[in-house]
Protein backbone atom coordinates (compact mmCIF):
# COMPACT_ATOMS: atom_id res chain seq x y z
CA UNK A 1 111.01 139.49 125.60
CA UNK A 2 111.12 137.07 122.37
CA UNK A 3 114.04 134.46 122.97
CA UNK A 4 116.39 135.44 119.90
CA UNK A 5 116.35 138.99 121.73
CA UNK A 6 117.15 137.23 124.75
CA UNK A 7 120.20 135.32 123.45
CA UNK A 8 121.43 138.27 121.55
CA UNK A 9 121.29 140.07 124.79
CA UNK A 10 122.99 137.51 126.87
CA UNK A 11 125.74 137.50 123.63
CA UNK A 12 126.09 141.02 123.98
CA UNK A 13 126.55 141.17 127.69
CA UNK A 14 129.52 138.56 127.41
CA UNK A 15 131.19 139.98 124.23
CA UNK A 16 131.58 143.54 126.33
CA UNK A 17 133.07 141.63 129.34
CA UNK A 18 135.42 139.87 126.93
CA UNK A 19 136.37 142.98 125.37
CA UNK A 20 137.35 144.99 128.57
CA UNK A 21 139.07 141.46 130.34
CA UNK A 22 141.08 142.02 126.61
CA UNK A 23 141.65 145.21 126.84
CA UNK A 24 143.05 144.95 130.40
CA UNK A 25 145.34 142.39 129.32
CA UNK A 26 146.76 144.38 126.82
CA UNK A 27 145.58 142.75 123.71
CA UNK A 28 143.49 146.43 121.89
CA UNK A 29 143.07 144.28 118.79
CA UNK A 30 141.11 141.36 120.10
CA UNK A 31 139.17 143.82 122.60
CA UNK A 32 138.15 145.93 119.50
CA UNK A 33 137.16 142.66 117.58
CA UNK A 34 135.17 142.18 121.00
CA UNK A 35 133.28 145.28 120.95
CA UNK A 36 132.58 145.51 117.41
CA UNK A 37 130.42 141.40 118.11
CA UNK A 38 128.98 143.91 121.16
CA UNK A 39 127.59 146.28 118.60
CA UNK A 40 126.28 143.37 116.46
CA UNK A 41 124.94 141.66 119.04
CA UNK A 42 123.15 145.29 120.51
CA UNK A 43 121.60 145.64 117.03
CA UNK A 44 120.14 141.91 116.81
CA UNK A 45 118.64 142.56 120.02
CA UNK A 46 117.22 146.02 119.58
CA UNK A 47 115.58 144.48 116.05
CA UNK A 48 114.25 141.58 117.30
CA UNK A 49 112.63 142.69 120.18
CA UNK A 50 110.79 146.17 117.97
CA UNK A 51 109.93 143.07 115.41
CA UNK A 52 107.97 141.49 118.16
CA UNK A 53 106.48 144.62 119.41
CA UNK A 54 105.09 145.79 116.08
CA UNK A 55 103.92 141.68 115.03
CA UNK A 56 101.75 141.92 118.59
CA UNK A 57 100.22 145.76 117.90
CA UNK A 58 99.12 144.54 114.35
């Protein structure tokens, strides 16, 4: 797995934890602001590990 897919990854993990220790806590704005990064994050990962994929098939 190429390292920016890794660290997106690793990004993504933490934002979700951040978002449900928010939303336990009561704060639904901040834990939606968390998910939301989540989603980013998710995307960067997913992209940068099918732009590796196709770069190595070529």
């Amino acid at each position: 797995m190429p390292r920016l897919a890794l660290y997106a990854l690793v990004v993504c993990l933490l934002a979700v934890t951040a978002a449900v220790v928010s939303f336990v806590q009561g704060s639904t704005w901040l834990g939606v602001v968390w998910v939301l990064l989540a989603g980013l994050s998710s995307n960067m990962a997913w992209y940068y590990r099918r732009r590796t994929r196709t770069a190595a098939s070529r």
